[in-house]
N, C-alpha and C. Protein backbone atom coordinates (compact mmCIF):
# COMPACT_ATOMS: atom_id res chain seq x y z
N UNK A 1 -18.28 -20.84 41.33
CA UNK A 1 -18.95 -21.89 42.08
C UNK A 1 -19.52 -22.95 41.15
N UNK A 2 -19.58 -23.06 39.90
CA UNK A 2 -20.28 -23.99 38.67
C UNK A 2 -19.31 -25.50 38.83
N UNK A 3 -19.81 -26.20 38.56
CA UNK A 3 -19.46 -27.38 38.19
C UNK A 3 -19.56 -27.41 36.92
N UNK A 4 -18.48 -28.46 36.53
CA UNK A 4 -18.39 -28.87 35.43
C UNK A 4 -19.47 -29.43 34.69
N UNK A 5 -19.56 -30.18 33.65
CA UNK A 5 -20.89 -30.56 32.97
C UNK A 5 -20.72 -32.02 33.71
N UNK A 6 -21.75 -32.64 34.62
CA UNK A 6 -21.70 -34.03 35.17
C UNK A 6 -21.63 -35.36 33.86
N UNK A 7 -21.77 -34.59 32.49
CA UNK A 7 -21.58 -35.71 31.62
C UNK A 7 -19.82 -35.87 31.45
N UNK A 8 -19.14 -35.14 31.79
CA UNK A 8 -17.82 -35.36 32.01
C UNK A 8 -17.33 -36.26 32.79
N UNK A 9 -17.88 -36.60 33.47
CA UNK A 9 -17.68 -37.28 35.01
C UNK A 9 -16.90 -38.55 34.38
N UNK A 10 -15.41 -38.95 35.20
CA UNK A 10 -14.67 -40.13 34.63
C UNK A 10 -15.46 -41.62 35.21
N UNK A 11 -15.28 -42.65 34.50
CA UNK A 11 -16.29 -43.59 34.77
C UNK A 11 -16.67 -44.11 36.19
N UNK A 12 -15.72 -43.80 37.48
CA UNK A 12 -16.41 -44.19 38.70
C UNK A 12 -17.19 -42.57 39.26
N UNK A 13 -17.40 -41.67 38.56
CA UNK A 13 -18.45 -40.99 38.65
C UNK A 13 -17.57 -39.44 39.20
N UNK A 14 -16.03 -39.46 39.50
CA UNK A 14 -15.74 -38.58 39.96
C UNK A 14 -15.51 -37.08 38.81
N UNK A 15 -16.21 -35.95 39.36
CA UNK A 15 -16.26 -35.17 38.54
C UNK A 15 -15.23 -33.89 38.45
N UNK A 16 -15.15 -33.32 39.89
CA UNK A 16 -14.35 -32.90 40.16
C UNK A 16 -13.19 -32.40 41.36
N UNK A 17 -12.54 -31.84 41.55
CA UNK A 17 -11.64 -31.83 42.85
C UNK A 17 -11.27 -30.10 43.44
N UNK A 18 -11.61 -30.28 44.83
CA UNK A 18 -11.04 -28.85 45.04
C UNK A 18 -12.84 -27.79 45.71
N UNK A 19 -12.65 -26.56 45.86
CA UNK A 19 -13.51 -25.80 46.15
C UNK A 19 -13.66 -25.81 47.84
N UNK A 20 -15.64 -25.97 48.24
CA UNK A 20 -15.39 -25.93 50.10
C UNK A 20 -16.67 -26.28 50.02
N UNK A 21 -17.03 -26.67 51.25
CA UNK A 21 -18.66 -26.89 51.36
C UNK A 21 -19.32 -26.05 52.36
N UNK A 22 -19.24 -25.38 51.57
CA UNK A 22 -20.29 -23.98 51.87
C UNK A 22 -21.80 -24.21 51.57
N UNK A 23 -22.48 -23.93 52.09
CA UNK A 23 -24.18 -24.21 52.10
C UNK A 23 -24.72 -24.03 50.75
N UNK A 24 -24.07 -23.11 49.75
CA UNK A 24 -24.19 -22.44 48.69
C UNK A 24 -24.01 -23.80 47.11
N UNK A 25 -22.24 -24.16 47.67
CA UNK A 25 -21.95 -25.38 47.00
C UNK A 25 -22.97 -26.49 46.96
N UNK A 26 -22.64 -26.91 48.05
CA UNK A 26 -23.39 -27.86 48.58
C UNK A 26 -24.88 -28.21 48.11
N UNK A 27 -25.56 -27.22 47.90
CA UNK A 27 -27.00 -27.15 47.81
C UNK A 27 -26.95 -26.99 46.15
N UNK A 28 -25.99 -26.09 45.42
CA UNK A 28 -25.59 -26.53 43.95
C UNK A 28 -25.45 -27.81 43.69
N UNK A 29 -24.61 -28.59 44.18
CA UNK A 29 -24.34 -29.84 43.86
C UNK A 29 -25.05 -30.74 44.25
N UNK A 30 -25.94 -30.50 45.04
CA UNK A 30 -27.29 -31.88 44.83
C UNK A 30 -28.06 -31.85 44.07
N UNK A 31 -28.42 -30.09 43.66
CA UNK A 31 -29.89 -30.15 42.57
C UNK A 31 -28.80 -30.71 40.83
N UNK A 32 -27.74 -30.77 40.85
CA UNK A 32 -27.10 -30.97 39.93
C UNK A 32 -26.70 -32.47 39.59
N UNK A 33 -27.13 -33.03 40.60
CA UNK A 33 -26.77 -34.42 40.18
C UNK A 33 -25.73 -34.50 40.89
N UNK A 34 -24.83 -33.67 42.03
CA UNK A 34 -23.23 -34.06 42.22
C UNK A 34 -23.43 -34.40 43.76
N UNK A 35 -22.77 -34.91 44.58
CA UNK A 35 -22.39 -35.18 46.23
C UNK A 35 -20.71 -35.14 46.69
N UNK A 36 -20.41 -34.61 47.56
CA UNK A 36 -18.82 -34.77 47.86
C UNK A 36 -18.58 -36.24 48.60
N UNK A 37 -17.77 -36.66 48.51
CA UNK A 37 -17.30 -38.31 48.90
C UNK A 37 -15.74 -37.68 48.92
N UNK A 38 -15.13 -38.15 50.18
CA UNK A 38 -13.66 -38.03 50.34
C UNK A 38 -13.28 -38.20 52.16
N UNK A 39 -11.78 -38.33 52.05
CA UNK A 39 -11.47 -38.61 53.46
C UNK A 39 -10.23 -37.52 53.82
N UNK A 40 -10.01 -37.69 55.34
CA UNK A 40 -9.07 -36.26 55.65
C UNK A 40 -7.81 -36.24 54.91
N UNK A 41 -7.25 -37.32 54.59
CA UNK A 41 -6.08 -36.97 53.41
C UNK A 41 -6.35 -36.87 52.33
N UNK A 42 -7.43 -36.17 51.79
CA UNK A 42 -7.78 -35.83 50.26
C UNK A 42 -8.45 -34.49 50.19
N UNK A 43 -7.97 -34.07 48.82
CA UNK A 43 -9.25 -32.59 49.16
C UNK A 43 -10.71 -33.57 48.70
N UNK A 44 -11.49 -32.28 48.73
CA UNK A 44 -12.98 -32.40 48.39
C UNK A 44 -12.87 -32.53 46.85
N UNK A 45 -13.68 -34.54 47.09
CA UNK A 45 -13.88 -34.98 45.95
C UNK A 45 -15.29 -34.95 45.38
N UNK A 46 -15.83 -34.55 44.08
CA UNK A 46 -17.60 -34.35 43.95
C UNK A 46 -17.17 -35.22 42.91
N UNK A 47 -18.68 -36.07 43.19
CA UNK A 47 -18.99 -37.03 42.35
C UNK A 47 -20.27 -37.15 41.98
N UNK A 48 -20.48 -37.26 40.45
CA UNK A 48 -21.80 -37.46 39.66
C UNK A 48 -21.85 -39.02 38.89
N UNK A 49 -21.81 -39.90 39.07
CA UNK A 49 -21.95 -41.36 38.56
C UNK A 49 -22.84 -41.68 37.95
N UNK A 50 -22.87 -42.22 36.39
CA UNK A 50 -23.37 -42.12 35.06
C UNK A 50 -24.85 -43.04 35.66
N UNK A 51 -24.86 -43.87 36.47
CA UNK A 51 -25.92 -44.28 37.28
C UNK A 51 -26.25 -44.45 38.48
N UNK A 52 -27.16 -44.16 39.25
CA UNK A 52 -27.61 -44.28 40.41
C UNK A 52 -28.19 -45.31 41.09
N UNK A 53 -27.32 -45.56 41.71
CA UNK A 53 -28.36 -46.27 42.86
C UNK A 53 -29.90 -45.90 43.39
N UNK A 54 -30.84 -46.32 43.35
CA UNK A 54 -31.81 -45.35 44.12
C UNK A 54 -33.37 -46.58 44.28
N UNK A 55 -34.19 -46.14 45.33
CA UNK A 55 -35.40 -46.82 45.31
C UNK A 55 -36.29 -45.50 45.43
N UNK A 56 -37.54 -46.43 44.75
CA UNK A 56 -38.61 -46.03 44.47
C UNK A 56 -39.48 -46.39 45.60
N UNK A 57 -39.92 -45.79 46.79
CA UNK A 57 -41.06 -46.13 47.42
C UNK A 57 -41.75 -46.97 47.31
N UNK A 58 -42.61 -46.94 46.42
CA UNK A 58 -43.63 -48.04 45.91
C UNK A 58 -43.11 -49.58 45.40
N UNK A 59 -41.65 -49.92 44.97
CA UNK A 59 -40.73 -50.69 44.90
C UNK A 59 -40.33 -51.42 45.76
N UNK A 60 -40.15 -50.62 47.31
CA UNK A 60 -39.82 -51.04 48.38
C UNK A 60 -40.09 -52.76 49.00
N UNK A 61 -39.21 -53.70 49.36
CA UNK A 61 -39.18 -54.69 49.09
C UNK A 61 -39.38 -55.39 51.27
N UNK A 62 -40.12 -55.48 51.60
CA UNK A 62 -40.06 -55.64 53.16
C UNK A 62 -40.02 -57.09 53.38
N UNK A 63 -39.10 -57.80 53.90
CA UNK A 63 -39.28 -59.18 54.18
C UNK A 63 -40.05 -59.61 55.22
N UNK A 64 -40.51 -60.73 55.34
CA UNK A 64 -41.27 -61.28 55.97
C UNK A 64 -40.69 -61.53 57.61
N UNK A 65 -39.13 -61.38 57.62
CA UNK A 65 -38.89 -61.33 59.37
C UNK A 65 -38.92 -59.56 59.34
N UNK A 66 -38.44 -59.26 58.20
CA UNK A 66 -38.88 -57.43 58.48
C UNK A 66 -40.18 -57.35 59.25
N UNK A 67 -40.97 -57.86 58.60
CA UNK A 67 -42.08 -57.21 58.68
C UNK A 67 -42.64 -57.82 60.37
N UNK A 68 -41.45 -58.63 60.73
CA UNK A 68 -42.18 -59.05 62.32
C UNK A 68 -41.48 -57.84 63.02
N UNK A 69 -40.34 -57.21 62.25
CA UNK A 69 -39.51 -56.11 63.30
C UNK A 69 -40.36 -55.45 63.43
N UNK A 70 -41.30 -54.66 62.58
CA UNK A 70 -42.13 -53.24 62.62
C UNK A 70 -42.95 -53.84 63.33
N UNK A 71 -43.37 -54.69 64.28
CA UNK A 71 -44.30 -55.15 64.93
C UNK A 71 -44.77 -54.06 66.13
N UNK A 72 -45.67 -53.15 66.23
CA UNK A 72 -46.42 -52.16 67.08
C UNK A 72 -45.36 -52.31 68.32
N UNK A 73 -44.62 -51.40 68.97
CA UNK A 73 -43.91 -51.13 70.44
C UNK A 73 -42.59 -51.33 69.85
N UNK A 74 -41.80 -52.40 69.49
CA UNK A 74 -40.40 -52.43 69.23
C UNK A 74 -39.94 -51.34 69.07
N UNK A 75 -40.10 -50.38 68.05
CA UNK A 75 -39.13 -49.57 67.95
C UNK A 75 -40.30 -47.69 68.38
N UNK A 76 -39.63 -47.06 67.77
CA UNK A 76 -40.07 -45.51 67.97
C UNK A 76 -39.48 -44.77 66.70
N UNK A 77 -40.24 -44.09 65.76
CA UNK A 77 -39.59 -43.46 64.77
C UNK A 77 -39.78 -41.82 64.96
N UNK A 78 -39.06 -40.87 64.93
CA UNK A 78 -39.24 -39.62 64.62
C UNK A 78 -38.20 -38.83 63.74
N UNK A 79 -37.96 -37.82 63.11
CA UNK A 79 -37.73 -36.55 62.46
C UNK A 79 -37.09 -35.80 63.08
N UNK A 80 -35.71 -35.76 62.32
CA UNK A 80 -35.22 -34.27 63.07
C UNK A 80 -35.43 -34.04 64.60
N UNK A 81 -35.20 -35.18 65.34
CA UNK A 81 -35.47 -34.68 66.44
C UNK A 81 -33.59 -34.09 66.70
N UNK A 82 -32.76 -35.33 66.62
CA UNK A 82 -31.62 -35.13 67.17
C UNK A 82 -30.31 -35.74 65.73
N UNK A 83 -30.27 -34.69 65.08
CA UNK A 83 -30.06 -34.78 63.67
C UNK A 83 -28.21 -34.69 64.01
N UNK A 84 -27.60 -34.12 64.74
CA UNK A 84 -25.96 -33.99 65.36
C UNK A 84 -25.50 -35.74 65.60
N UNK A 85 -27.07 -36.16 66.59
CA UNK A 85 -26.69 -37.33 67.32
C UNK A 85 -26.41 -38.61 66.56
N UNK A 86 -27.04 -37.70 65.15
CA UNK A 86 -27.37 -39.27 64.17
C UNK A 86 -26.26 -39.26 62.80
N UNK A 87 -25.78 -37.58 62.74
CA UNK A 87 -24.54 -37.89 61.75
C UNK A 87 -23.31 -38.10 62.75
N UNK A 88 -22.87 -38.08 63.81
CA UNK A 88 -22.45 -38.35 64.91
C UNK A 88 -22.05 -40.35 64.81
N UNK A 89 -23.32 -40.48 64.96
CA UNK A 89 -22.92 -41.97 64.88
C UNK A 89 -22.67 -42.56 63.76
N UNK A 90 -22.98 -41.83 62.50
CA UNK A 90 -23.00 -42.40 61.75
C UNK A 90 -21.06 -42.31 61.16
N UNK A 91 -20.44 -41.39 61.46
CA UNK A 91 -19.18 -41.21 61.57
C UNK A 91 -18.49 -41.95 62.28
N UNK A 92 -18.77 -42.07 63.54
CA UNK A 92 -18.44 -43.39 64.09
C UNK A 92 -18.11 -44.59 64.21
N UNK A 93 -19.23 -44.96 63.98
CA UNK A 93 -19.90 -46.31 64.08
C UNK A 93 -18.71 -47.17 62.88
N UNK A 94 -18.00 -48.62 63.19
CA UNK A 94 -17.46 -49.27 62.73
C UNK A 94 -18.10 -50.18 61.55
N UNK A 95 -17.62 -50.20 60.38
CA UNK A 95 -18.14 -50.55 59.28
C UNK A 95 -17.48 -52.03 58.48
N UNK A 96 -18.21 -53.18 58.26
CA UNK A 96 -16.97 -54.64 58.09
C UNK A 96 -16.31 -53.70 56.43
N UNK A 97 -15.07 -54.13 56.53
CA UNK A 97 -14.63 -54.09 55.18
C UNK A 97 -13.98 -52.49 54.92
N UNK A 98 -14.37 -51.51 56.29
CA UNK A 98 -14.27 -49.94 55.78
C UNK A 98 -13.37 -49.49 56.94
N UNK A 99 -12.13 -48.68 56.31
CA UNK A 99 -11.28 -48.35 57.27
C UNK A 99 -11.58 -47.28 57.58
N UNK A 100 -12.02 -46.40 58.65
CA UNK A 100 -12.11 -44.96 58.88
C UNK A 100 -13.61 -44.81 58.69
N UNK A 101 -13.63 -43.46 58.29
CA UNK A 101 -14.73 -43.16 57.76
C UNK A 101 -14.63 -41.64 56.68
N UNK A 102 -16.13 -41.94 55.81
CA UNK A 102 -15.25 -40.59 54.77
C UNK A 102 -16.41 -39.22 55.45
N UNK A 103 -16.95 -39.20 56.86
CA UNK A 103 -17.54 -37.96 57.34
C UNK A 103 -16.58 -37.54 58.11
N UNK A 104 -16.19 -36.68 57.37
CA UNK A 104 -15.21 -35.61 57.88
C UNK A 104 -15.45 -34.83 59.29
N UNK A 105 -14.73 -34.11 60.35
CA UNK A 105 -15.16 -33.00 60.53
C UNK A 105 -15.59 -32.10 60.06
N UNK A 106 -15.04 -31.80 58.85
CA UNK A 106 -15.33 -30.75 57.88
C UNK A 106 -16.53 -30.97 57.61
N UNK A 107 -17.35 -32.09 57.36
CA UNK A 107 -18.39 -32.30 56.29
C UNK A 107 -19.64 -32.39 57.71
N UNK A 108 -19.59 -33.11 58.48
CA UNK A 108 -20.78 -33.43 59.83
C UNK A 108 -20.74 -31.53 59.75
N UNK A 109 -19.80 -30.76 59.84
CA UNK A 109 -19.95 -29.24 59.74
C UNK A 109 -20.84 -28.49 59.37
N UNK A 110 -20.31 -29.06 58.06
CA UNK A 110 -21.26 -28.68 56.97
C UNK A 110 -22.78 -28.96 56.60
N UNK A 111 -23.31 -30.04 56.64
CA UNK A 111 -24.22 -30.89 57.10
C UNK A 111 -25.30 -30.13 58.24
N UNK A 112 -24.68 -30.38 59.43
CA UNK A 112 -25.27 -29.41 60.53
C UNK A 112 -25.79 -28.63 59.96
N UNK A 113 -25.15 -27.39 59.69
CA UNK A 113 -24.86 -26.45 59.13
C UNK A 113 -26.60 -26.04 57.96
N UNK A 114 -26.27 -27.10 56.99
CA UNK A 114 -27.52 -27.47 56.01
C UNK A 114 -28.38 -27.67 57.18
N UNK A 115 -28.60 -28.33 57.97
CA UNK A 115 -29.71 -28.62 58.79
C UNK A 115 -30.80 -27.95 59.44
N UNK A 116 -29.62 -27.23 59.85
CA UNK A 116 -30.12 -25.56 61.23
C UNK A 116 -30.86 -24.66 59.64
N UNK A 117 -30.28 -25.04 58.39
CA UNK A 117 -30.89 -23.95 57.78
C UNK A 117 -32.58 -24.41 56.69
N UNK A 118 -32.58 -26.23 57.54
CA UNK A 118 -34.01 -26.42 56.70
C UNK A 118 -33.78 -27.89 55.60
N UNK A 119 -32.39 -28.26 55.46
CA UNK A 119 -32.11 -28.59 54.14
C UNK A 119 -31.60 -30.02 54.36
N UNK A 120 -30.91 -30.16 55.07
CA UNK A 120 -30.57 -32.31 55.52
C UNK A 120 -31.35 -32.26 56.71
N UNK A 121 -31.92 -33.53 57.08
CA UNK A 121 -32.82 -34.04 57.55
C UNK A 121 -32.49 -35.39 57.89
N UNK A 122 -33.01 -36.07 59.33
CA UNK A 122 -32.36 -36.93 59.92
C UNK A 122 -33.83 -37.69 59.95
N UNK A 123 -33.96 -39.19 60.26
CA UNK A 123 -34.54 -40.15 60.77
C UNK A 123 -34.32 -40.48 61.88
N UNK A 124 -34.54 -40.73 62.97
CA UNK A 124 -34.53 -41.49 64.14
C UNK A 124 -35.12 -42.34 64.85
N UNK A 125 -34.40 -43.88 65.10
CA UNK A 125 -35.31 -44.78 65.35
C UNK A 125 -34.54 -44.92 66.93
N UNK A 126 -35.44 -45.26 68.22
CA UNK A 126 -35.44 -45.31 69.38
C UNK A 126 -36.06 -46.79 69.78
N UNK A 127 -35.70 -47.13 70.80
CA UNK A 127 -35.79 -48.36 71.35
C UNK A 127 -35.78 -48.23 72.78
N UNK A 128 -37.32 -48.11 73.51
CA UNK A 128 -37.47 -47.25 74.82
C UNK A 128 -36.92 -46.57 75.24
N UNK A 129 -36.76 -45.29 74.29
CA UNK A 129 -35.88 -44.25 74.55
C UNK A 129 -34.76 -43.92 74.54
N UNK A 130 -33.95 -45.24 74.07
CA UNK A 130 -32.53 -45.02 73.57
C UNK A 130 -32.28 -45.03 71.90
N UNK A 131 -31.49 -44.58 71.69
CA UNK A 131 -31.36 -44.08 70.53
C UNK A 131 -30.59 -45.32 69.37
N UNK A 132 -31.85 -46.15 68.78
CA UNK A 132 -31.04 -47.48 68.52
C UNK A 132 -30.06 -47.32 66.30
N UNK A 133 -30.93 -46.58 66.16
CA UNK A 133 -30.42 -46.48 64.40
C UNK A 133 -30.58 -44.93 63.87
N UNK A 134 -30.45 -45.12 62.84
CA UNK A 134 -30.94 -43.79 62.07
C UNK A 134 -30.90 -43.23 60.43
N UNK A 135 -30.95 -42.02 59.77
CA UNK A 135 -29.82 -41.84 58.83
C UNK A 135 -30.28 -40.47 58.15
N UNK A 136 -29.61 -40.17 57.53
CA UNK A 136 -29.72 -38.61 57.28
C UNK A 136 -29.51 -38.21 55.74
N UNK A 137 -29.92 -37.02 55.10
CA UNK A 137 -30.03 -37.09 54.05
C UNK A 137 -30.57 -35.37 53.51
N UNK A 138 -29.69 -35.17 52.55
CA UNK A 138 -30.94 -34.00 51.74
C UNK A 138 -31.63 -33.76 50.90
N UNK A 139 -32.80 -33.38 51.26
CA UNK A 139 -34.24 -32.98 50.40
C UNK A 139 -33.57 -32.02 49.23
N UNK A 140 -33.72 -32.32 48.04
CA UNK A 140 -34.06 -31.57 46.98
C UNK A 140 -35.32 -31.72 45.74
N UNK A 141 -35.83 -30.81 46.25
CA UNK A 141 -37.09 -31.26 45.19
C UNK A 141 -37.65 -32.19 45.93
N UNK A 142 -38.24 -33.28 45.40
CA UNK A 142 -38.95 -34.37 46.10
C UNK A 142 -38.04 -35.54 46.20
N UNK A 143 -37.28 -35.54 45.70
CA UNK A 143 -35.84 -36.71 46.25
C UNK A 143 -35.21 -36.20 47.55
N UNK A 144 -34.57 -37.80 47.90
CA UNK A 144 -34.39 -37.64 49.40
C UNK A 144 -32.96 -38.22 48.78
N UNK A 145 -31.94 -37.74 49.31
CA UNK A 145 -30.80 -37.93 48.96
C UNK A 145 -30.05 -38.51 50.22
N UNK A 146 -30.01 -40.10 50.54
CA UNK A 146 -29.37 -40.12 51.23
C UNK A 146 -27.63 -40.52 51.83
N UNK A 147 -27.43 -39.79 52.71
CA UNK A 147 -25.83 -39.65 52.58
C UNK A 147 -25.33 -40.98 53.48
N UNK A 148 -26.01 -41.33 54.39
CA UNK A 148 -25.76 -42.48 55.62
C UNK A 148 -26.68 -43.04 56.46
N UNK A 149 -26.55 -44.36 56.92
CA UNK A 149 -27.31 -44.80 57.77
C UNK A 149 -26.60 -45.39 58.92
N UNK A 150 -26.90 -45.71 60.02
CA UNK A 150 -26.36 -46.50 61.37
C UNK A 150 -27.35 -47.23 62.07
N UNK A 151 -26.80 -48.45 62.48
CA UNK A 151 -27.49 -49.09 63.74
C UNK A 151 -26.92 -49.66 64.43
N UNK A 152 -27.21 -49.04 65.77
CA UNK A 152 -26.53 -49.42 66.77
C UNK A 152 -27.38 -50.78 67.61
N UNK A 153 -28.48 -51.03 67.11
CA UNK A 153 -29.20 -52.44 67.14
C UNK A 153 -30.18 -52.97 66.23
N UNK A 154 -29.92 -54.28 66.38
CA UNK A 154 -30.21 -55.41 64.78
C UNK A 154 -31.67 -54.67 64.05
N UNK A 155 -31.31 -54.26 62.63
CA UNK A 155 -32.21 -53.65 61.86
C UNK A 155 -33.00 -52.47 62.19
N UNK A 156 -32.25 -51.68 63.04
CA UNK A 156 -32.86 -50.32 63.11
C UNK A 156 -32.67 -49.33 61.98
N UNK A 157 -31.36 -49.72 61.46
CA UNK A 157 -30.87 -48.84 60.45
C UNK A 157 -32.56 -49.30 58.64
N UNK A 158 -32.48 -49.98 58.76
CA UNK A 158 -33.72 -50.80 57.84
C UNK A 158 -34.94 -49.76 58.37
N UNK A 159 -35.32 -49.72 59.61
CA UNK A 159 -36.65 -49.17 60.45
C UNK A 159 -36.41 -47.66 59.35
N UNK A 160 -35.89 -47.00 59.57
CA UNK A 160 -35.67 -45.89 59.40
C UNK A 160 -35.95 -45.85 58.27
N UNK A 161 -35.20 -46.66 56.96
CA UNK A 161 -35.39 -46.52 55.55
C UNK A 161 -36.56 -47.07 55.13
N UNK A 162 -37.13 -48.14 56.13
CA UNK A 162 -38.72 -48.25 55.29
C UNK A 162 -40.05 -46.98 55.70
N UNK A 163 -39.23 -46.24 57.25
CA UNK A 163 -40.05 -44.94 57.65
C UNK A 163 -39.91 -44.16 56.54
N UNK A 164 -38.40 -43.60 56.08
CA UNK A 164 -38.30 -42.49 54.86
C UNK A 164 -39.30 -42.83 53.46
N UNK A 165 -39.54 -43.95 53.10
CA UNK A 165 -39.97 -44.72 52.39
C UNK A 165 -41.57 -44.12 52.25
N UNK A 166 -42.06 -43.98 53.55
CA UNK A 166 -43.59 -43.54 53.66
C UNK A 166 -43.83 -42.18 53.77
N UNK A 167 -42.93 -41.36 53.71
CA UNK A 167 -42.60 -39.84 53.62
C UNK A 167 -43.23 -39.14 52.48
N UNK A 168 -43.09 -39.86 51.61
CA UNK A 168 -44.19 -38.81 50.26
C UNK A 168 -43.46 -38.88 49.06
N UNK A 169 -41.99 -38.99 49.22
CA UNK A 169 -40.40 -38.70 48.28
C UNK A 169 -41.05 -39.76 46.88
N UNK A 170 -40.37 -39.13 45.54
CA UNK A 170 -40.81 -39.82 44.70
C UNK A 170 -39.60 -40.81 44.25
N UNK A 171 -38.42 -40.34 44.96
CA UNK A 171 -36.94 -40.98 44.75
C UNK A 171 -35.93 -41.10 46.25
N UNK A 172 -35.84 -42.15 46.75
CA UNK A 172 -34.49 -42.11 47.56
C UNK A 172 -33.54 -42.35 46.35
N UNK A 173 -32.36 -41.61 46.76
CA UNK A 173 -31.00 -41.46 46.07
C UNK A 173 -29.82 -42.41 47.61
N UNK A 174 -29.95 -43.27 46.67
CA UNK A 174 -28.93 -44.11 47.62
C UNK A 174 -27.29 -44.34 47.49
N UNK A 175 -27.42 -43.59 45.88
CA UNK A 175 -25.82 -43.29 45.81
C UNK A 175 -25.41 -44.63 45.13
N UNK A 176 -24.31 -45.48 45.91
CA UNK A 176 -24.09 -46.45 45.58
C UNK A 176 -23.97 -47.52 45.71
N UNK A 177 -24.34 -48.84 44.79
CA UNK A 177 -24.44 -50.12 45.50
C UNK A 177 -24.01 -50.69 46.60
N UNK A 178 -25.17 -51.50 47.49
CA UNK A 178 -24.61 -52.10 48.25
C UNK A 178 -26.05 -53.52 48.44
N UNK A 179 -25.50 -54.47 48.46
CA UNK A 179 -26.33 -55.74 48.82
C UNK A 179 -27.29 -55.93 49.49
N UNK A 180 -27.13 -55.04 50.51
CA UNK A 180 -28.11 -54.73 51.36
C UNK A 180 -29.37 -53.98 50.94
N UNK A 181 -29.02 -52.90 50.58
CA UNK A 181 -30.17 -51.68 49.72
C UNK A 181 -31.04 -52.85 49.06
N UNK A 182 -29.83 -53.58 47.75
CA UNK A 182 -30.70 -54.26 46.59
C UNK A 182 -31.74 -55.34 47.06
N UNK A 183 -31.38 -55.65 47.99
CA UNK A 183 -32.28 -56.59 48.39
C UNK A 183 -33.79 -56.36 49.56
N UNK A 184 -33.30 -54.53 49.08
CA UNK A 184 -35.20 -54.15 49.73
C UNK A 184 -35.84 -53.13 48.55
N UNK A 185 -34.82 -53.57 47.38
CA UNK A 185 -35.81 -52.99 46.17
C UNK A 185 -34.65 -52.22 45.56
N UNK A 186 -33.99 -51.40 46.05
CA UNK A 186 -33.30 -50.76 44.80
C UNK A 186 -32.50 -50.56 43.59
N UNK A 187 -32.49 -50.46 42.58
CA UNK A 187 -31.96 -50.29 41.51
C UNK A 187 -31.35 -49.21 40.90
N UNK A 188 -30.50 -49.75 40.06
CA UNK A 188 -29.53 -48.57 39.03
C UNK A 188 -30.68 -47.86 37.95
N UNK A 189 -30.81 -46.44 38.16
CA UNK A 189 -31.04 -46.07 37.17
C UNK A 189 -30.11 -44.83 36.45
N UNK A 190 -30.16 -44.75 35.36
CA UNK A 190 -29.32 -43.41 34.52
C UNK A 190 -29.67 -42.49 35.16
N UNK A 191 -28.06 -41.46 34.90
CA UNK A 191 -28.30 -39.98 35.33
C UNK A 191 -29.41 -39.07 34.41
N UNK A 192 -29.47 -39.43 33.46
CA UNK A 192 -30.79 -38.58 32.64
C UNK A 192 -32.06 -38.87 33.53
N UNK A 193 -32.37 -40.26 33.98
CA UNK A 193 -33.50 -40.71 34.69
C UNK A 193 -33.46 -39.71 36.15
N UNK A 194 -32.41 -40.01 36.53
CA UNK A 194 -32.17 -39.59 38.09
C UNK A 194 -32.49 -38.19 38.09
N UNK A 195 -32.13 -36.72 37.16
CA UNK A 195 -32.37 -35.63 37.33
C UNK A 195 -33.07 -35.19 36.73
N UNK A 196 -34.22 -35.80 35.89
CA UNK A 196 -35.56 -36.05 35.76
C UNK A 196 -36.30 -35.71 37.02
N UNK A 197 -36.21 -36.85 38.10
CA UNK A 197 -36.87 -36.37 39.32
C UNK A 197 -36.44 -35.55 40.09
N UNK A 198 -35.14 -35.36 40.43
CA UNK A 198 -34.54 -34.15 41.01
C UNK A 198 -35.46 -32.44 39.79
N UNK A 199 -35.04 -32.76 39.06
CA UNK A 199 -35.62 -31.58 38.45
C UNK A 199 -37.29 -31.10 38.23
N UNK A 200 -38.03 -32.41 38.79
CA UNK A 200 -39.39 -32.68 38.89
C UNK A 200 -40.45 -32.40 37.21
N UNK A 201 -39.62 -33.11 36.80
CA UNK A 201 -40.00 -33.54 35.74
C UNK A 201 -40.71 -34.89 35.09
N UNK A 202 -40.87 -35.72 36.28
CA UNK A 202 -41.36 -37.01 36.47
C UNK A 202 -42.10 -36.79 37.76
């Protein structure tokens, strides 16, 4: 069940190929620095990338029409209420620029799976009771590792990540760039940095 040494990892971060995501793996390969990324015509790809994407809480960057969204009544935030419903959509849900999606059956499985046993953890943002964004992720250590987000209306998916944000976490793990993230604070830091806090050593 070992992974390779993540300083091996070829430069877009992929480390290795093959194995299953068993609760066992799975939960190896986050405190290790690794995540699986892949689609149904590929096996299971794990990837450790020489830097991370990630924000710092206290970093967190809220704009000024943000900050009219969080305005008291608009939205509704809770936890784990309906954690199926939210990797569900997040599989779903149509993406500009992205053909398919890389949540497998296999992997929402697996996931679940982690869930029922304590270990990924969902956000949920509501909009008088309908279910408008969300995103999901696993706790290791005090990093929040997250795997996806969705919104199914304008900036719910945001609601959610500035809620995770106030959670206590000393690291969201956001994986990898995207324009969006960077522009509510997050930055690349090294894998020495990154499993520093995973290892709670910072």
């Amino acid at each position: 069940m070992l992974f390779p040494d993540p300083e091996l990892a070829e430069p877009d971060g992929l480390l290795a190929i093959g194995g299953d995501l068993s609760a066992e793996r799975l939960l190896l390969a986050y405190q290790s620095g690794i995540f699986p990324w892949y689609s149904d015509d590929t096996p299971i790809l794990w990837y450790s990338p020489h830097e991370r994407f990630v924000i710092f809480p206290p970093e967190l960057i809220i704009s000024k029409s943000m900050q009219k969204v969080l305005t008291p009544g608009r939205f509704t935030v809770t936890t784990n209420q309906c954690f199926e419903e939210v990797i569900t959509n997040c599989s779903s849900i149509e993406r500009p620029g992205q053909d398919g999606t890389w949540i497998t059956t296999e992997m929402k499985d697996a996931y679940i799976g982690l869930h029922q046993k304590g270990y990924a953890h969902s956000v949920e943002v509501w909009q008088e009771d309908v279910l408008a964004g969300g995103l999901y992720g696993i706790k290791t250590g005090n990093v929040f590792c997250g795997e996806s987000m969705f919104s199914l209306v304008s900036n719910a998916s945001k609601v959610a990540l500035i809620y995770l944000c106030g959670m206590g976490f000393d690291l969201i793990d956001c994986q990898v760039y995207t324009p969006h993230l960077a522009s509510m604070g997050a930055r690349m830091v090294s894998r020495k940095e990154y499993m520093k806090f995973v290892n709670g050593e910072l």
